[in-house]
C-alpha atoms as a PDB file:
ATOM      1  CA  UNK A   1       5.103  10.698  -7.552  1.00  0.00           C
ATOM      2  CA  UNK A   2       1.812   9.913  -9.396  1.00  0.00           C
ATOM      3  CA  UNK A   3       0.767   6.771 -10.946  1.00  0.00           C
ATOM      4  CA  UNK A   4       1.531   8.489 -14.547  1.00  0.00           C
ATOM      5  CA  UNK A   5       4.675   9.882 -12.892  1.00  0.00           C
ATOM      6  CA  UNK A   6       5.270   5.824 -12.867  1.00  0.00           C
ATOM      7  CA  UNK A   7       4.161   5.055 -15.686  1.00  0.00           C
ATOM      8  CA  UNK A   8       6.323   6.917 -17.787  1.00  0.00           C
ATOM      9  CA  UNK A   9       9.888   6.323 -15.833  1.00  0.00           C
ATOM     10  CA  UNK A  10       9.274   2.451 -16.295  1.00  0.00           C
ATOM     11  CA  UNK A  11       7.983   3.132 -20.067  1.00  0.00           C
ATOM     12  CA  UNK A  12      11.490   5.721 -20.214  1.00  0.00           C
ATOM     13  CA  UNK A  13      13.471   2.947 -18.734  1.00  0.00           C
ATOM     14  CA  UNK A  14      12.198   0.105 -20.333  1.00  0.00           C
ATOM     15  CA  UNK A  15      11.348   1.414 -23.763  1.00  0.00           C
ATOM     16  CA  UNK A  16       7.872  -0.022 -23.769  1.00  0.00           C
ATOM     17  CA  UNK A  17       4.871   2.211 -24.694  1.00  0.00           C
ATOM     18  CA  UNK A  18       2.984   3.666 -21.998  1.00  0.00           C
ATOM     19  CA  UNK A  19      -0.462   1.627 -22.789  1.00  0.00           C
ATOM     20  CA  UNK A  20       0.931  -1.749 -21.843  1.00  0.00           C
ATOM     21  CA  UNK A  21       2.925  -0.635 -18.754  1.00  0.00           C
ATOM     22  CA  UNK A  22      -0.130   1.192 -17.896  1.00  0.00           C
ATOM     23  CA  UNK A  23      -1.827  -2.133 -18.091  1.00  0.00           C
ATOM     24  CA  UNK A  24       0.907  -3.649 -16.040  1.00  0.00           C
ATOM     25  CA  UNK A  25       0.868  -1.493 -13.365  1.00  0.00           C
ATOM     26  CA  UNK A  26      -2.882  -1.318 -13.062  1.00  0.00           C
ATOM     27  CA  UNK A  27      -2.549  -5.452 -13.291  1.00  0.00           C
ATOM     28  CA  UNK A  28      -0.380  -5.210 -10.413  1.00  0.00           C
ATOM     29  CA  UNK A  29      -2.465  -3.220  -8.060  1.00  0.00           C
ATOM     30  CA  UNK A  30      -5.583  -4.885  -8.845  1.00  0.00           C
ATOM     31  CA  UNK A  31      -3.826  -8.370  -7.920  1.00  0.00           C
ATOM     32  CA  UNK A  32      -2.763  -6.616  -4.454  1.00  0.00           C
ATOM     33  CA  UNK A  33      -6.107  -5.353  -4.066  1.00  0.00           C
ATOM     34  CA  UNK A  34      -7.993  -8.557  -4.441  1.00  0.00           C
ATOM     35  CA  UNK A  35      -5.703 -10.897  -2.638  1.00  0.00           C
ATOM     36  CA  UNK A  36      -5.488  -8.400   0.319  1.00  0.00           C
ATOM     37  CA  UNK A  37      -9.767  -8.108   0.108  1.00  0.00           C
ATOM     38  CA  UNK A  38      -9.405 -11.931   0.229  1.00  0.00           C
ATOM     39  CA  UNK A  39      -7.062 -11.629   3.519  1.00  0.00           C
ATOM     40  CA  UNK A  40      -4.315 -13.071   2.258  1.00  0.00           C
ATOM     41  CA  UNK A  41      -0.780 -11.120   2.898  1.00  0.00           C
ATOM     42  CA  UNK A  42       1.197 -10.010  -0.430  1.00  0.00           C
ATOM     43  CA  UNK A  43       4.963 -10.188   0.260  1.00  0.00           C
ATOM     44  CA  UNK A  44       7.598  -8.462  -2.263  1.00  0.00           C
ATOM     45  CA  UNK A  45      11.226  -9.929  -0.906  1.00  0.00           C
ATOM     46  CA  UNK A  46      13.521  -6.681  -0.943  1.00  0.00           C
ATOM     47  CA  UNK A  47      10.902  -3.967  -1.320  1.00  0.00           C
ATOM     48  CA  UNK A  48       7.853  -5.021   1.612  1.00  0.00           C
ATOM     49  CA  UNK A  49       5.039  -6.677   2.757  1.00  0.00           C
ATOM     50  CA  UNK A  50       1.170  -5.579   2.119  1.00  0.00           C
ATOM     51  CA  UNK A  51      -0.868  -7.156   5.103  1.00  0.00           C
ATOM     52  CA  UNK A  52      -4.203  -6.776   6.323  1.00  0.00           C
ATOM     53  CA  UNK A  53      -4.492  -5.820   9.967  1.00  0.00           C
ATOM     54  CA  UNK A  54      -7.251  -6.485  12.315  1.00  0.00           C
ATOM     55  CA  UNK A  55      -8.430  -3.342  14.047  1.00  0.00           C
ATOM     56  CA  UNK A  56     -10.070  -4.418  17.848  1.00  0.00           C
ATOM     57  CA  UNK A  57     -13.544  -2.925  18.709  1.00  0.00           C
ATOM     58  CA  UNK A  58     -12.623   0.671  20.335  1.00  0.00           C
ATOM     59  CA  UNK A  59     -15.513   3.267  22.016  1.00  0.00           C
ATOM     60  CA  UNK A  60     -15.009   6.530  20.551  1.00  0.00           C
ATOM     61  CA  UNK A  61     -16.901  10.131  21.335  1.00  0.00           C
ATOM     62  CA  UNK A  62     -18.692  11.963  18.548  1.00  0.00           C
ATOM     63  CA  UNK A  63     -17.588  15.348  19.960  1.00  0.00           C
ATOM     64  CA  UNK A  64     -20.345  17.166  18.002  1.00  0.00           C
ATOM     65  CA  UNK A  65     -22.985  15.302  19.556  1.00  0.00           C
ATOM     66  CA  UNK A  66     -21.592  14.724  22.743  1.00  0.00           C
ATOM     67  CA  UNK A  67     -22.324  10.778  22.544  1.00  0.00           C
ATOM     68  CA  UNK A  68     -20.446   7.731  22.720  1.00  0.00           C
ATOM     69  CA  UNK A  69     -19.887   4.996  19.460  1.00  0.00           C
ATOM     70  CA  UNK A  70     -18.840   1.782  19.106  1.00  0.00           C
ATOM     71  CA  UNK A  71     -16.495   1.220  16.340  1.00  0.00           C
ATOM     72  CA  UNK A  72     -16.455  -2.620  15.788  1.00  0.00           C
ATOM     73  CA  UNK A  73     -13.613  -4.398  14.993  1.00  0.00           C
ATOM     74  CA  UNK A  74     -12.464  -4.029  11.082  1.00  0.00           C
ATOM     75  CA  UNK A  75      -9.439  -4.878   8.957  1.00  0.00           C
ATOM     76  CA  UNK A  76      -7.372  -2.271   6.910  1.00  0.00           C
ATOM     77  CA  UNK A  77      -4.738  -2.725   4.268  1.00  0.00           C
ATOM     78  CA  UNK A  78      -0.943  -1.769   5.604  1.00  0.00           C
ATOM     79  CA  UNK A  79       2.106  -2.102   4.259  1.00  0.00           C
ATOM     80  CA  UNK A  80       5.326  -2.737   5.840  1.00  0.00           C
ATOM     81  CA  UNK A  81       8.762  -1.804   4.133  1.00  0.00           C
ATOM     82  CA  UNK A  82      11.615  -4.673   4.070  1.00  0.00           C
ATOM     83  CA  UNK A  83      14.910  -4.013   6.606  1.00  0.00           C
ATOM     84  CA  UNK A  84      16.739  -3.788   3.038  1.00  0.00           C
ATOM     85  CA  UNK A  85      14.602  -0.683   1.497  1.00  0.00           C
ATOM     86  CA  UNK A  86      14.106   1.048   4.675  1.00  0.00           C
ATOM     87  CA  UNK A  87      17.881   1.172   4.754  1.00  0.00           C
ATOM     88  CA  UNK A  88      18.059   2.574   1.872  1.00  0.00           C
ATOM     89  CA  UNK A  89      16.043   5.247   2.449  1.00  0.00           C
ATOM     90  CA  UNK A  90      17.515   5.882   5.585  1.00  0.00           C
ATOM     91  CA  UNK A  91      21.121   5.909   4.475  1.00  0.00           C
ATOM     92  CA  UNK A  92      19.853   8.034   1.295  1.00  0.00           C
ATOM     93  CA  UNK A  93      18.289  10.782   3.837  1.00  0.00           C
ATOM     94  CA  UNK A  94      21.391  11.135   6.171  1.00  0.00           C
ATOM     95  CA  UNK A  95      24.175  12.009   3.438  1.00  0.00           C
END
């Protein structure tokens, strides 16, 4: 499912036109975006958590050039699914 995919089931649903949920939605993942750049954990009670996660410092091999790199530590954006929708999905995939 695409973002327009989105977009038009909540515009269906809802009966809003597409412009403003588009707004919405892009509202949405711009707020996620910049609290997570700012480090700070976005939790959604009954759908999941988006965290940031701190990567340690790891040596790696550039195979092509037969050397050895340092990647330093970093963080990256997760997200973690709630007990509730994991369930869900679970219980959804085994029927």
């Amino acid at each position: 499912m695409t973002k327009a995919d989105i977009v038009s089931e909540i515009s269906k649903n809802t009966g809003i036109d597409k412009n403003t949920v588009l707004a919405s939605v892009e509202s949405f993942m711009g707020v996620i975006k910049d609290s997570l750049t700012e480090g700070e954990n976005v939790y959604l009670r009954g759908f999941g958590s988006f965290v940031v996660k701190k990567r340690a410092q790891k040596t790696a091999r550039n195979i092509s050039k037969n050397t050895t790199i340092i990647i330093p530590e970093h963080n990256i954006p997760a997200f973690k699914p709630a007990k509730v929708f994991l369930g869900s999905v679970a219980n959804k995939n085994n029927k």
